[in-house]
Protein backbone atom coordinates (compact mmCIF):
# COMPACT_ATOMS: atom_id res chain seq x y z
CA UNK A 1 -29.64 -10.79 -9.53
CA UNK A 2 -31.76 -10.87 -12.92
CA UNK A 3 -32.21 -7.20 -14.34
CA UNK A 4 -36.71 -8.09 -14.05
CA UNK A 5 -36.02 -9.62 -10.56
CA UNK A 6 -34.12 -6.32 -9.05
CA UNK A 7 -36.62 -3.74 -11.38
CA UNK A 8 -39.17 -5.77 -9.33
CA UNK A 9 -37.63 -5.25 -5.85
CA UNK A 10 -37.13 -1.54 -7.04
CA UNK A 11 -41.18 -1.24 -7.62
CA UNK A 12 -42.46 -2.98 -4.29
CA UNK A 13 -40.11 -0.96 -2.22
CA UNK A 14 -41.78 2.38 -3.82
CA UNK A 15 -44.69 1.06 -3.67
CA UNK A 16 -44.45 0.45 0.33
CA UNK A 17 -43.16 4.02 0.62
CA UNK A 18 -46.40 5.33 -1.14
CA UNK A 19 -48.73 3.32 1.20
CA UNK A 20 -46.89 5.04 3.92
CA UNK A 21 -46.98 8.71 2.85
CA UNK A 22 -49.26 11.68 2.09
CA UNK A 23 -50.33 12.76 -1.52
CA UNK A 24 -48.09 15.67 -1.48
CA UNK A 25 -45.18 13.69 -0.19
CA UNK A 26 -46.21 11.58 -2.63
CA UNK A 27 -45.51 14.29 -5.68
CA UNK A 28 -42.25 15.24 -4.02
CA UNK A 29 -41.02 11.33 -4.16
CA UNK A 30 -41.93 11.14 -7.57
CA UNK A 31 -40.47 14.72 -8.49
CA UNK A 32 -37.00 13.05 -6.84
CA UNK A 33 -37.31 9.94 -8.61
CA UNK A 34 -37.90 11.09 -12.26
CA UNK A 35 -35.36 13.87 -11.78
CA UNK A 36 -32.69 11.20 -10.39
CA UNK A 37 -33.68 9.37 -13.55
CA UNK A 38 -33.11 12.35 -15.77
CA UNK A 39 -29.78 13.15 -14.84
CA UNK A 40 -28.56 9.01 -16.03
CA UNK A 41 -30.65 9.31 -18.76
CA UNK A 42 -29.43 9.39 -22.11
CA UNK A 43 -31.83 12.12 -23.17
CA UNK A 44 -30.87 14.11 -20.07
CA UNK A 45 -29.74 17.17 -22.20
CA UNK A 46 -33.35 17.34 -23.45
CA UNK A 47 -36.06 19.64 -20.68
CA UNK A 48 -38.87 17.35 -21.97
CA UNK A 49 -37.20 14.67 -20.11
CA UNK A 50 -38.00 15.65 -16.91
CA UNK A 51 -41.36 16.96 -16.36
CA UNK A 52 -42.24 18.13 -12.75
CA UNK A 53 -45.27 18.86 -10.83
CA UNK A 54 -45.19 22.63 -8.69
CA UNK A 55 -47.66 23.86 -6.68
CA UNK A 56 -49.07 26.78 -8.93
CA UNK A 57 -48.98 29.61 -6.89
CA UNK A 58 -45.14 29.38 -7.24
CA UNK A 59 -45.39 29.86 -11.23
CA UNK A 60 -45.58 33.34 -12.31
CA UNK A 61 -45.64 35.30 -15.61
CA UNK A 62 -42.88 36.97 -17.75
CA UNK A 63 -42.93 40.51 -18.64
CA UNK A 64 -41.95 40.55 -21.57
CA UNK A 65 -44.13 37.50 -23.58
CA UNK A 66 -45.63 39.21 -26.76
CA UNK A 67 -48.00 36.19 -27.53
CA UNK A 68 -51.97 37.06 -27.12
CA UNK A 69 -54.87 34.45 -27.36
CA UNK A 70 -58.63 35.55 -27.74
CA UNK A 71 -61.11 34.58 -25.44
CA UNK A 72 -62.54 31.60 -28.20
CA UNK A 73 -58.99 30.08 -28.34
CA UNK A 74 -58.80 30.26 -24.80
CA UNK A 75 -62.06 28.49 -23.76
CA UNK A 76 -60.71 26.00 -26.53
CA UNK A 77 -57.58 25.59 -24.70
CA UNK A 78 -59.72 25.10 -21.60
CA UNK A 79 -61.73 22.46 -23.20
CA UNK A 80 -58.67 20.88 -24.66
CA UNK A 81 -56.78 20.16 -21.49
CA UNK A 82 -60.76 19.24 -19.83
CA UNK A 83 -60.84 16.39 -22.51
CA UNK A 84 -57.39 15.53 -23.35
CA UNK A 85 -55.73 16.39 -20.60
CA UNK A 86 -51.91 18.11 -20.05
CA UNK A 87 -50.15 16.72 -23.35
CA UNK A 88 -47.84 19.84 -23.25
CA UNK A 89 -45.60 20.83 -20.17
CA UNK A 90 -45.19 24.75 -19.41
CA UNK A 91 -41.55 25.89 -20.01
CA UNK A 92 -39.84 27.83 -17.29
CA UNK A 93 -37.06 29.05 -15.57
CA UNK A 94 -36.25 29.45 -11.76
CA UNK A 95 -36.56 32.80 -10.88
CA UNK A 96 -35.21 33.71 -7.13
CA UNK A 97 -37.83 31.71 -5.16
CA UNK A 98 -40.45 31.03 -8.43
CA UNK A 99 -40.35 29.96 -11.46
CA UNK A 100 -40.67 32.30 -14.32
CA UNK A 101 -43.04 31.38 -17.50
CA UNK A 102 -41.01 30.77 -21.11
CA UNK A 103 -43.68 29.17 -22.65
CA UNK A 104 -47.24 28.21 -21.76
CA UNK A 105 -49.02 31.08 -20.57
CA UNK A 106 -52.26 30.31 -21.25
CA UNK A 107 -51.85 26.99 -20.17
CA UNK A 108 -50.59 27.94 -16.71
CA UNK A 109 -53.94 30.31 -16.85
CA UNK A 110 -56.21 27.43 -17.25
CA UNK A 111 -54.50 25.23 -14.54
CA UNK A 112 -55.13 28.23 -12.34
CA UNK A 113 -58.48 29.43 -13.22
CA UNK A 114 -60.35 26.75 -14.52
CA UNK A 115 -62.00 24.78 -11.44
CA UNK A 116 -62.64 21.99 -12.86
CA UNK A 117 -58.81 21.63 -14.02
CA UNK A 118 -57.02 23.10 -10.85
CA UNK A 119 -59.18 20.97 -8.55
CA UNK A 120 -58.15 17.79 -11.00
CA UNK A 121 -54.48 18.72 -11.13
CA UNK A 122 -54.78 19.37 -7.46
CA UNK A 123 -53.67 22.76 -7.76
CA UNK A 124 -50.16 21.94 -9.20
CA UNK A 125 -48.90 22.28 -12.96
CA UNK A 126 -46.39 20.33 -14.68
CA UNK A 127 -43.19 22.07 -16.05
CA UNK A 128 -40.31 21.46 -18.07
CA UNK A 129 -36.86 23.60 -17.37
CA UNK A 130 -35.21 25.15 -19.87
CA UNK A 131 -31.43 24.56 -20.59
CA UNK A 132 -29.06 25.90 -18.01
CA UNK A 133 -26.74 28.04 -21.13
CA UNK A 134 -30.04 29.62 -21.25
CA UNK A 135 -30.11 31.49 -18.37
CA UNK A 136 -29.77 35.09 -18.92
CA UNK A 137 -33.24 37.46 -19.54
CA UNK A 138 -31.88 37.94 -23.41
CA UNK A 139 -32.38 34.20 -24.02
CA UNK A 140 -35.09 33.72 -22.33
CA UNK A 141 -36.78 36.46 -24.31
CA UNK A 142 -35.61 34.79 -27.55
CA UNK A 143 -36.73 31.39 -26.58
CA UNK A 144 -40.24 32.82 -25.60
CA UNK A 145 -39.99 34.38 -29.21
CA UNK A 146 -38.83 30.94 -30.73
CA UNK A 147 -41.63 28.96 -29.41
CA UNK A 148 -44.44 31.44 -30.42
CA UNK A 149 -43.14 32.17 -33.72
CA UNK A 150 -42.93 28.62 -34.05
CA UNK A 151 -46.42 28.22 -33.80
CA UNK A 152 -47.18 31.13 -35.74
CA UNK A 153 -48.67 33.74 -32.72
CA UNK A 154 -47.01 36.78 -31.60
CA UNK A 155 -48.14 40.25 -31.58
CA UNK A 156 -46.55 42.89 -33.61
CA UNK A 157 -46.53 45.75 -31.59
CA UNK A 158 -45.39 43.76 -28.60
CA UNK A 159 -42.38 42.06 -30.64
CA UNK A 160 -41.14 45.16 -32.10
CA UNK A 161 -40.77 46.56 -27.84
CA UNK A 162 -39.00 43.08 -27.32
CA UNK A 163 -36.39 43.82 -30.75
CA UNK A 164 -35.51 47.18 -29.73
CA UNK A 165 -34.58 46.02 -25.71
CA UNK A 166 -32.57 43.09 -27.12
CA UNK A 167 -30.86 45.68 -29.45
CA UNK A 168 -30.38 47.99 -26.33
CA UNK A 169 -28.42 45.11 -24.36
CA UNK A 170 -26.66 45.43 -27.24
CA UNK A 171 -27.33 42.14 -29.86
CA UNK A 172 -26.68 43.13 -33.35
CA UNK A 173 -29.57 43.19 -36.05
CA UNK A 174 -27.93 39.87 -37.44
CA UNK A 175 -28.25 37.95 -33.80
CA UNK A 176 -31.74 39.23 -33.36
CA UNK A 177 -32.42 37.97 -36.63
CA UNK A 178 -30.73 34.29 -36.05
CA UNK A 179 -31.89 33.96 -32.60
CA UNK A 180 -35.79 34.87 -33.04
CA UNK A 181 -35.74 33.34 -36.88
CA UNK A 182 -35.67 36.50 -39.06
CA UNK A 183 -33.84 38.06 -41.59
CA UNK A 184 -32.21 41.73 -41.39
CA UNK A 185 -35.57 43.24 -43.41
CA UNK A 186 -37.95 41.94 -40.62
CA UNK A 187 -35.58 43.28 -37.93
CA UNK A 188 -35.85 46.49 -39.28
CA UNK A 189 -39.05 46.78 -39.75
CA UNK A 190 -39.93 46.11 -36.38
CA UNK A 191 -37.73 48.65 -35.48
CA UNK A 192 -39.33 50.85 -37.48
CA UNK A 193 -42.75 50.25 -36.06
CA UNK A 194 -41.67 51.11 -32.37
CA UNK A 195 -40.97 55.24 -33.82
CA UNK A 196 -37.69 55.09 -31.78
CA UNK A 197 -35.46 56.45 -34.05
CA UNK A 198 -32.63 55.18 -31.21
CA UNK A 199 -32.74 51.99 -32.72
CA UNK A 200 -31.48 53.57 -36.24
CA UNK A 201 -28.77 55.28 -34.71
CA UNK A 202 -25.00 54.51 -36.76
CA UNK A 203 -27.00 51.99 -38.83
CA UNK A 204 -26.34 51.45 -42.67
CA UNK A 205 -29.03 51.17 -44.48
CA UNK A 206 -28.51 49.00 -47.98
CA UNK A 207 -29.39 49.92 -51.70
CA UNK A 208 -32.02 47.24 -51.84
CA UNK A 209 -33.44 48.95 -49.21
CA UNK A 210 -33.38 52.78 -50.57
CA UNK A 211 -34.27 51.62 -53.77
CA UNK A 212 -37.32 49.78 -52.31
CA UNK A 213 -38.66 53.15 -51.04
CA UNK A 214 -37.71 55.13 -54.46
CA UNK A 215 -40.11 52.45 -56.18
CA UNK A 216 -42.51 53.14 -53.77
CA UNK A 217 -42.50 57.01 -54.28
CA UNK A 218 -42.43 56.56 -57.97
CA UNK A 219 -45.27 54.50 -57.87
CA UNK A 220 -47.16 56.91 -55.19
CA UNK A 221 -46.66 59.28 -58.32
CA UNK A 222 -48.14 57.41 -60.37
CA UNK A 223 -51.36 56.78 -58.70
CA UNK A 224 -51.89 60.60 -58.10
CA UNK A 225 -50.69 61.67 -61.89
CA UNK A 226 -53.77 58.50 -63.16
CA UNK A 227 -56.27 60.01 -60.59
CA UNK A 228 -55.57 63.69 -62.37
């Protein structure tokens, strides 16, 4: 059999399943099919290759995502996914009987909350699944890091929280720093921000670093001896 002939046969047999079943029986098939798909695929090792549609209600929130969005940007996002539509999957990870938020908050928000969007999405959301070697809380954390630093949002206060409980599950300053894209100096700084002088505990501290404060002080000086 020609490959067109049998991709043919393939289509009219789905087709008389759909003409046979409901709409959410419909999703389901479709689910099964793309994630049959996936795993022959030769892209099969990227999540964006399989996107799936879940009822909402089973997508919950992280505790632990230090990305904010004012309520401008969010009525922007709102009328982004009105006009244009999902273009952007939310990334998650099954969590006992839900699935857990990585990335895409705000878009799960507007999927839920928006009428106009939850009514035209028919009260599902699309997702993506992060990689399996990705499965423990500390790499989820740094992935949710990853993607917001990658677009540039987080909130200071929030990440600093998030660098001292990675440090007390024990990562060193130097996998912090490679898995959430900083160097040592940001690391520390953050730590220094929380007040937890835990984090600073058996830590050495380097001469670029002393010496940075010394200039500081000197210069502190200098401002007070020029305002005498």
């Amino acid at each position: 059999m020609q490959y067109n002939d049998f991709l043919k046969d393939i289509k009219d047999q789905i087709q008389l399943v759909f003409d046979d079943i409901t709409e959410s029986d419909k999703i389901e098939f479709i689910n099964n099919i793309r994630e049959f798909l996936h795993q022959h695929s030769p892209f099969k090792n990227e999540p964006v290759d399989f996107v799936k549609w879940v009822q909402n209600d089973i997508v919950i929130a992280n505790d632990y995502n230090p990305n904010a969005v004012a309520p401008p940007e969010m009525e922007l996002l709102e009328i982004s996914i009105l006009n244009d539509g999902y273009t952007q999957p939310i990334v998650t990870w099954p969590r006992d009987d839900k699935i857990e938020v990585i990335d895409g908050f705000h878009r799960n928000r507007v999927g839920k909350e928006s009428i106009i969007v939850r009514k035209r999405i028919k009260g599902y959301l699309p997702i993506v699944i992060i990689r399996k070697e990705q499965e423990s809380k500390n790499d989820r954390i740094a992935s949710t890091i990853r993607h917001n630093r990658a677009r540039g949002k987080h909130v200071v206060n929030a990440m600093s929280d998030i660098v001292l409980e990675l440090k007390k599950r024990n990562w060193s300053d130097v996998r912090v720093g490679k898995e959430l894209g900083m160097d040592e100096d940001e690391v520390l700084r953050l730590c220094q921000i929380s007040g937890l002088a835990e984090a600073f505990e058996n830590e050495d501290f380097s001469e670029a670093w002393v010496s940075k404060i010394f200039d500081e002080d000197i210069n502190l000086d200098m401002k007070f001896e020029q305002s005498d």
